[in-house]
C-alpha atoms as a PDB file:
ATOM      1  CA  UNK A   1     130.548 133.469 127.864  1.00  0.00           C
ATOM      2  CA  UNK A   2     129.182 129.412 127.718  1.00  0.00           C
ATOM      3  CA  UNK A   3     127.340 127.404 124.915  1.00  0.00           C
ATOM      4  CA  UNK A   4     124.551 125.389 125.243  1.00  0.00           C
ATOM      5  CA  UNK A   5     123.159 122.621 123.627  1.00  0.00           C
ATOM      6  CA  UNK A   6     120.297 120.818 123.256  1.00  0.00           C
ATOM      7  CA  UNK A   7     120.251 117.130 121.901  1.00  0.00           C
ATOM      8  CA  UNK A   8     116.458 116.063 121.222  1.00  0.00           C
ATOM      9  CA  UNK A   9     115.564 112.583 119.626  1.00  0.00           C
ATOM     10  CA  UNK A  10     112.282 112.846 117.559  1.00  0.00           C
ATOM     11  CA  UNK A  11     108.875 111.259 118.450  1.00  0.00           C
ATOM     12  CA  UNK A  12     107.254 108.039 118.007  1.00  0.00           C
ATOM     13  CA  UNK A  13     106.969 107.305 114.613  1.00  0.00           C
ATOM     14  CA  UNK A  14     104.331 105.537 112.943  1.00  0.00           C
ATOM     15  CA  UNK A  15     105.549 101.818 112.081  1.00  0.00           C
ATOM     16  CA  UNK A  16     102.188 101.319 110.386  1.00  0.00           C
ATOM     17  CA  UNK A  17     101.838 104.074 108.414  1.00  0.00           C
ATOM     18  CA  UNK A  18     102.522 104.023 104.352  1.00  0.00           C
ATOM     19  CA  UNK A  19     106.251 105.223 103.947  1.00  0.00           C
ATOM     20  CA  UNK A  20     108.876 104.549 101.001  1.00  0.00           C
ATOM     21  CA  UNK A  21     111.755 104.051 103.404  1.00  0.00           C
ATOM     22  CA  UNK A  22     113.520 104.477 106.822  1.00  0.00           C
ATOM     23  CA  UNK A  23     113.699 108.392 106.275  1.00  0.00           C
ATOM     24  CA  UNK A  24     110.164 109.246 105.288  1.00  0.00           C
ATOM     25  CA  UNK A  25     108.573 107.194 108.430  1.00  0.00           C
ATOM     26  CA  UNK A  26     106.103 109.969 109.957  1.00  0.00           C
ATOM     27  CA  UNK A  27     105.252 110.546 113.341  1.00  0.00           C
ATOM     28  CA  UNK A  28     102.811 108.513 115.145  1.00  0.00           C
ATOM     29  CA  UNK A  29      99.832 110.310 117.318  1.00  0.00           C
ATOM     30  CA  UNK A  30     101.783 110.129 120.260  1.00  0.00           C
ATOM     31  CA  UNK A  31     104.860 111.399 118.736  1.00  0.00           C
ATOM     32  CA  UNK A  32     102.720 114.527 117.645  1.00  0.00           C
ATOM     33  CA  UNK A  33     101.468 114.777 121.323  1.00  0.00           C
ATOM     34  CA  UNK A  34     104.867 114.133 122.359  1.00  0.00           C
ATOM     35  CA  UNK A  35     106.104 116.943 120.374  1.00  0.00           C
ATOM     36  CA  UNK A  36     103.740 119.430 121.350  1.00  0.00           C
ATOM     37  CA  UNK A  37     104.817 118.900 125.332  1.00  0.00           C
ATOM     38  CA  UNK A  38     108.086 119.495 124.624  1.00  0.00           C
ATOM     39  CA  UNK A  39     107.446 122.348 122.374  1.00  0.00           C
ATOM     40  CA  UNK A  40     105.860 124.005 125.946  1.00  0.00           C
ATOM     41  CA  UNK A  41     107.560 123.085 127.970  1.00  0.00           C
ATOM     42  CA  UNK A  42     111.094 124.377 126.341  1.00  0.00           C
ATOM     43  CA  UNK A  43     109.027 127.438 125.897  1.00  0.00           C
ATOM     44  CA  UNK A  44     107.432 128.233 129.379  1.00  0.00           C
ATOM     45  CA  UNK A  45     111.149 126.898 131.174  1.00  0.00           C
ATOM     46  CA  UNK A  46     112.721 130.079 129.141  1.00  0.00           C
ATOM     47  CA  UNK A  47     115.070 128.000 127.114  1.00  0.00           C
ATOM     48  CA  UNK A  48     114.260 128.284 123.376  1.00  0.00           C
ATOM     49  CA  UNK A  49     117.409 128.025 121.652  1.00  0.00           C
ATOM     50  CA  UNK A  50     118.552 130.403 118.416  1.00  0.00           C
ATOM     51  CA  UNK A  51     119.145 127.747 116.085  1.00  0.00           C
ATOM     52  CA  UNK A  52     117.881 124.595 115.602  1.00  0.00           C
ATOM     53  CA  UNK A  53     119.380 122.199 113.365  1.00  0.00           C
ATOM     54  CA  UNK A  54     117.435 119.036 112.503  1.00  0.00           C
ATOM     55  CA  UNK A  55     117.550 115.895 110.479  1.00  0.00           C
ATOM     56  CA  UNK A  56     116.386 115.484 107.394  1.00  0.00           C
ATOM     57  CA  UNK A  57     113.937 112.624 107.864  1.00  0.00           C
ATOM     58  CA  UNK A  58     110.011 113.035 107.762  1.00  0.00           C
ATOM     59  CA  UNK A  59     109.697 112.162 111.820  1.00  0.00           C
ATOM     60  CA  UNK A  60     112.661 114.625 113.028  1.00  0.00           C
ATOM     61  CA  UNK A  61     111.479 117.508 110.735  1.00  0.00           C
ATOM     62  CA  UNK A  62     107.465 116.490 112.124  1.00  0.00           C
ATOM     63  CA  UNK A  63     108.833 117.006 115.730  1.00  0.00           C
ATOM     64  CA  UNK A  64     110.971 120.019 115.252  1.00  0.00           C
ATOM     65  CA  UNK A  65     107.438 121.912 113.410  1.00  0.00           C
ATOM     66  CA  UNK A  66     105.056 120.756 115.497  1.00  0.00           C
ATOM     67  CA  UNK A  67     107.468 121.404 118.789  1.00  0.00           C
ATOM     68  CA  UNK A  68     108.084 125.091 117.250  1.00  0.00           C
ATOM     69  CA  UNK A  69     104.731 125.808 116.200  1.00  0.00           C
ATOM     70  CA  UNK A  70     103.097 124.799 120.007  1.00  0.00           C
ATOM     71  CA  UNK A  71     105.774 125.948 122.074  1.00  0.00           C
ATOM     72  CA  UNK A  72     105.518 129.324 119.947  1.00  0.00           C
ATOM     73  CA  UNK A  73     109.122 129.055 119.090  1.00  0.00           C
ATOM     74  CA  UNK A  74     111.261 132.620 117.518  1.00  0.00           C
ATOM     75  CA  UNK A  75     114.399 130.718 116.253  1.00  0.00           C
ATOM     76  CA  UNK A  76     116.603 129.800 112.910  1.00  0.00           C
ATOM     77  CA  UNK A  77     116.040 126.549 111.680  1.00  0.00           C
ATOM     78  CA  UNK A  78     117.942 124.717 109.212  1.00  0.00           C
ATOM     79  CA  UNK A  79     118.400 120.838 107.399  1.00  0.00           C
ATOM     80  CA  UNK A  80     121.224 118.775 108.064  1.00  0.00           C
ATOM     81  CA  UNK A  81     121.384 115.077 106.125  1.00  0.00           C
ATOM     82  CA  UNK A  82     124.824 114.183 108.419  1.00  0.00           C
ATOM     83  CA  UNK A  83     121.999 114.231 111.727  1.00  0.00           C
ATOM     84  CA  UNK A  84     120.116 111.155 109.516  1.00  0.00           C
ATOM     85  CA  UNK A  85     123.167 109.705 107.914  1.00  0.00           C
ATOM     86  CA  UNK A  86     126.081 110.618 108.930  1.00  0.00           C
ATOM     87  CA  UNK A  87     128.656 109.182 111.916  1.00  0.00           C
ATOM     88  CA  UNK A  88     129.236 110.407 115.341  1.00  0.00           C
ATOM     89  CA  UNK A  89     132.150 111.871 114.031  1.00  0.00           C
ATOM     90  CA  UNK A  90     130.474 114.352 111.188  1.00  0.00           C
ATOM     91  CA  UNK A  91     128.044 115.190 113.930  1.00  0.00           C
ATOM     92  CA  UNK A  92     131.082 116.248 116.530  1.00  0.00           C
ATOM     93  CA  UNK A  93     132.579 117.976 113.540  1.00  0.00           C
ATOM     94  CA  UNK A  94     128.899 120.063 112.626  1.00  0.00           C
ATOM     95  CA  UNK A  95     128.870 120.907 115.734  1.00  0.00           C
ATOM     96  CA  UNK A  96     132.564 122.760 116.324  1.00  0.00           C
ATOM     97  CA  UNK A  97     131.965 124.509 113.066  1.00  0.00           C
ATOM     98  CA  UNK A  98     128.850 126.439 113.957  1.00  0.00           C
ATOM     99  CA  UNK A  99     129.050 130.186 113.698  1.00  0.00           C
ATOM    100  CA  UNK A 100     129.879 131.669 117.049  1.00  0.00           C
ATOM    101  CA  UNK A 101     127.108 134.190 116.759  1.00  0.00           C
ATOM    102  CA  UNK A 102     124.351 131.052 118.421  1.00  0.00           C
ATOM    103  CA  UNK A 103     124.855 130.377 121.793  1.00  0.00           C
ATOM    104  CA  UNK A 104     121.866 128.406 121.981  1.00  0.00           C
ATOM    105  CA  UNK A 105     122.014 125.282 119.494  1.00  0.00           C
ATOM    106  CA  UNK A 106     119.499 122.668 119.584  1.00  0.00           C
ATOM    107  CA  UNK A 107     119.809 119.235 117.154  1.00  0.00           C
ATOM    108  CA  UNK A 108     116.919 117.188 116.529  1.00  0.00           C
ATOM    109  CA  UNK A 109     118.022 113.572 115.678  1.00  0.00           C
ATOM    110  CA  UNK A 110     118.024 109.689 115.671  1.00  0.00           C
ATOM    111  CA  UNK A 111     118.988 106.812 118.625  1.00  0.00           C
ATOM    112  CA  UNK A 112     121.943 105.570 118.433  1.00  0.00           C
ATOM    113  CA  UNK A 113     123.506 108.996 117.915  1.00  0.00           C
ATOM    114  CA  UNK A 114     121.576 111.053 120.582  1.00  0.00           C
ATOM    115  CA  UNK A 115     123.092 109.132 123.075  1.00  0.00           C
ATOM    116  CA  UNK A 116     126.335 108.875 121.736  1.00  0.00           C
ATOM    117  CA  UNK A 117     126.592 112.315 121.366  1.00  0.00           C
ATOM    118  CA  UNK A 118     125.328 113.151 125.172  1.00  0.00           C
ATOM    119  CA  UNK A 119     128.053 110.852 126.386  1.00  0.00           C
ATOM    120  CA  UNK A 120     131.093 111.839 124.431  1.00  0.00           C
ATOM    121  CA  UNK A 121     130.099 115.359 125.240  1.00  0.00           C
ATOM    122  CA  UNK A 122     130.179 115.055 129.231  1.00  0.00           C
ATOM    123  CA  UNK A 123     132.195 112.755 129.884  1.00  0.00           C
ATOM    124  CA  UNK A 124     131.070 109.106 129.443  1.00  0.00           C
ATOM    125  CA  UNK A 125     127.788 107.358 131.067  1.00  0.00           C
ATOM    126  CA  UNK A 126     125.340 104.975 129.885  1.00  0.00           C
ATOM    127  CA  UNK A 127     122.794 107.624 128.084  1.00  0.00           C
ATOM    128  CA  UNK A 128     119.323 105.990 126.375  1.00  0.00           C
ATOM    129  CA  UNK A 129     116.888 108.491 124.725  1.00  0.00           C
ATOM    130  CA  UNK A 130     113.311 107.128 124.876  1.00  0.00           C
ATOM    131  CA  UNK A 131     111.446 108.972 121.542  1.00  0.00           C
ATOM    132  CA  UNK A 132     110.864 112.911 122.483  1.00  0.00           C
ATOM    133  CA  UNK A 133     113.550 112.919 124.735  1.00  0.00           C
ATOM    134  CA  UNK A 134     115.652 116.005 124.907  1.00  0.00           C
ATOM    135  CA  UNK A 135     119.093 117.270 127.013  1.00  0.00           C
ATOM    136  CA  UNK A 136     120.425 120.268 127.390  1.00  0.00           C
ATOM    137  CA  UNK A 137     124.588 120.562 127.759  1.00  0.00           C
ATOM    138  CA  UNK A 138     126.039 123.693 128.632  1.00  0.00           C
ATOM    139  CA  UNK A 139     130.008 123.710 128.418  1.00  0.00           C
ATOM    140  CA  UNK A 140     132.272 126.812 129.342  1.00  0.00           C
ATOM    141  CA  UNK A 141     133.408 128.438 126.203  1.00  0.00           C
ATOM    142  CA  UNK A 142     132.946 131.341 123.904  1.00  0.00           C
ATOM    143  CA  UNK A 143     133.784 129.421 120.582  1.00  0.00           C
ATOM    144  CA  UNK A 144     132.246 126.670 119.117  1.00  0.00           C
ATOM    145  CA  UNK A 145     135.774 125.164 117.830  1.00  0.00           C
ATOM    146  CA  UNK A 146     136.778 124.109 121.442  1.00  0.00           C
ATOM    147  CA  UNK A 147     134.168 121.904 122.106  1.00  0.00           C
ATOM    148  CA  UNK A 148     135.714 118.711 123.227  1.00  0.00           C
ATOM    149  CA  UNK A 149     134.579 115.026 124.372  1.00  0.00           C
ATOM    150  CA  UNK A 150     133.915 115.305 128.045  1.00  0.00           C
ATOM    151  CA  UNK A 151     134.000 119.326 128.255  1.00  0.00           C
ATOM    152  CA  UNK A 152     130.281 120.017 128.973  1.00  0.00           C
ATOM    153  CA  UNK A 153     127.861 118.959 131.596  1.00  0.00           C
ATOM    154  CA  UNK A 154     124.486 117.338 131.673  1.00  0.00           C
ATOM    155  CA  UNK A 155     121.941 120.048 133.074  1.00  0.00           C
ATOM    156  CA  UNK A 156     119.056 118.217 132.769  1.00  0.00           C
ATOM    157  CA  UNK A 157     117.269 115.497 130.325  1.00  0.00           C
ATOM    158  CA  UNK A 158     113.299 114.828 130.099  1.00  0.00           C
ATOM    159  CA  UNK A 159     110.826 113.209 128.368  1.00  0.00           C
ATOM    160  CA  UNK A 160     107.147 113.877 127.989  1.00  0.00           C
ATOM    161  CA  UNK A 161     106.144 111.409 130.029  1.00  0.00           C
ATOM    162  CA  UNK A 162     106.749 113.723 132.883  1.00  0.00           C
ATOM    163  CA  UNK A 163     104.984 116.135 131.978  1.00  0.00           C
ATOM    164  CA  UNK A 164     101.628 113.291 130.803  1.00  0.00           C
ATOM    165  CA  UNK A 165     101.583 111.097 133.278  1.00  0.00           C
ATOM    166  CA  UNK A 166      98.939 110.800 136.430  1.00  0.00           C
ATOM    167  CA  UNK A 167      96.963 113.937 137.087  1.00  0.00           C
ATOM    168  CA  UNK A 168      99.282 116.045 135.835  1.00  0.00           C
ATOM    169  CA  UNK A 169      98.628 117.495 132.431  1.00  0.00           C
ATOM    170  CA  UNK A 170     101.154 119.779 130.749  1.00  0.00           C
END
């Protein structure tokens, strides 16, 4: 039996838009068109995972609703502050203490940590998430608890942008 994971950083947020602070930033129009590309096109590859976990900030839990809703999306979700707040470290730890019953886990989260994560978990490598980027790790173990820096490998990581760009339209 494997895990799988999916690391996806939220979309574009609206700079310009009226906010209180960092965490209640929404999304800007092309983060919501952003989001709804990679709400299909999780959805039409087969690859919907059973839980997703995101942050707690306005833009992260805009993506993760609007990805769900357009990509037609049958999974748990759930809040996490530690995705907003919290260090690598917490994040690592979340992670090895999820119930064994997913094997599908997605987290929707926040630069620097998307790419931290990515790296620790396969291995090393320069890793930069543009906004609405998403990766999908797959590692060869039936238990959450052994996950390990370096144990999983990088599957595949894309952006909207190739799925938007020239004539064709996703």
């Amino acid at each position: 039996m494997s895990k799988r994971i999916f690391i996806y950083r939220h979309g574009k947020s609206d700079w310009a838009a009226a906010y209180g602070s960092d965490h209640d930033r929404p999304l800007a129009q092309r983060g919501i068109e952003s989001a709804k590309t990679m709400g299909r096109m999780l959805r039409l590859s087969g690859q919907v995972p059973e839980l997703v976990i995101t942050s707690t900030a306005t833009r992260a839990k805009q993506t993760l609703e609007i990805s769900k809703e357009e990509g037609k999306w049958n999974c748990e979700v759930t809040e996490n502050e530690i995705l907003y707040s919290g260090s690598y470290e917490e994040i690592f730890k979340l992670i090895k203490n999820l119930s064994d019953k997913y094997s599908s886990v997605m987290l929707v989260g926040h630069e620097p940590k998307c790419s931290m994560l990515v790296s620790h978990m396969i291995g090393g490598g320069e890793i930069t998430f543009k906004t609405a980027t998403m990766a999908r790790i797959d590692f060869i173990f039936d238990k959450w608890s052994k996950l390990r820096p370096g144990g999983g490998e990088l599957r595949w990581m894309q952006n909207p942008s190739l799925y938007t760009k020239g004539d064709f339209k996703f």
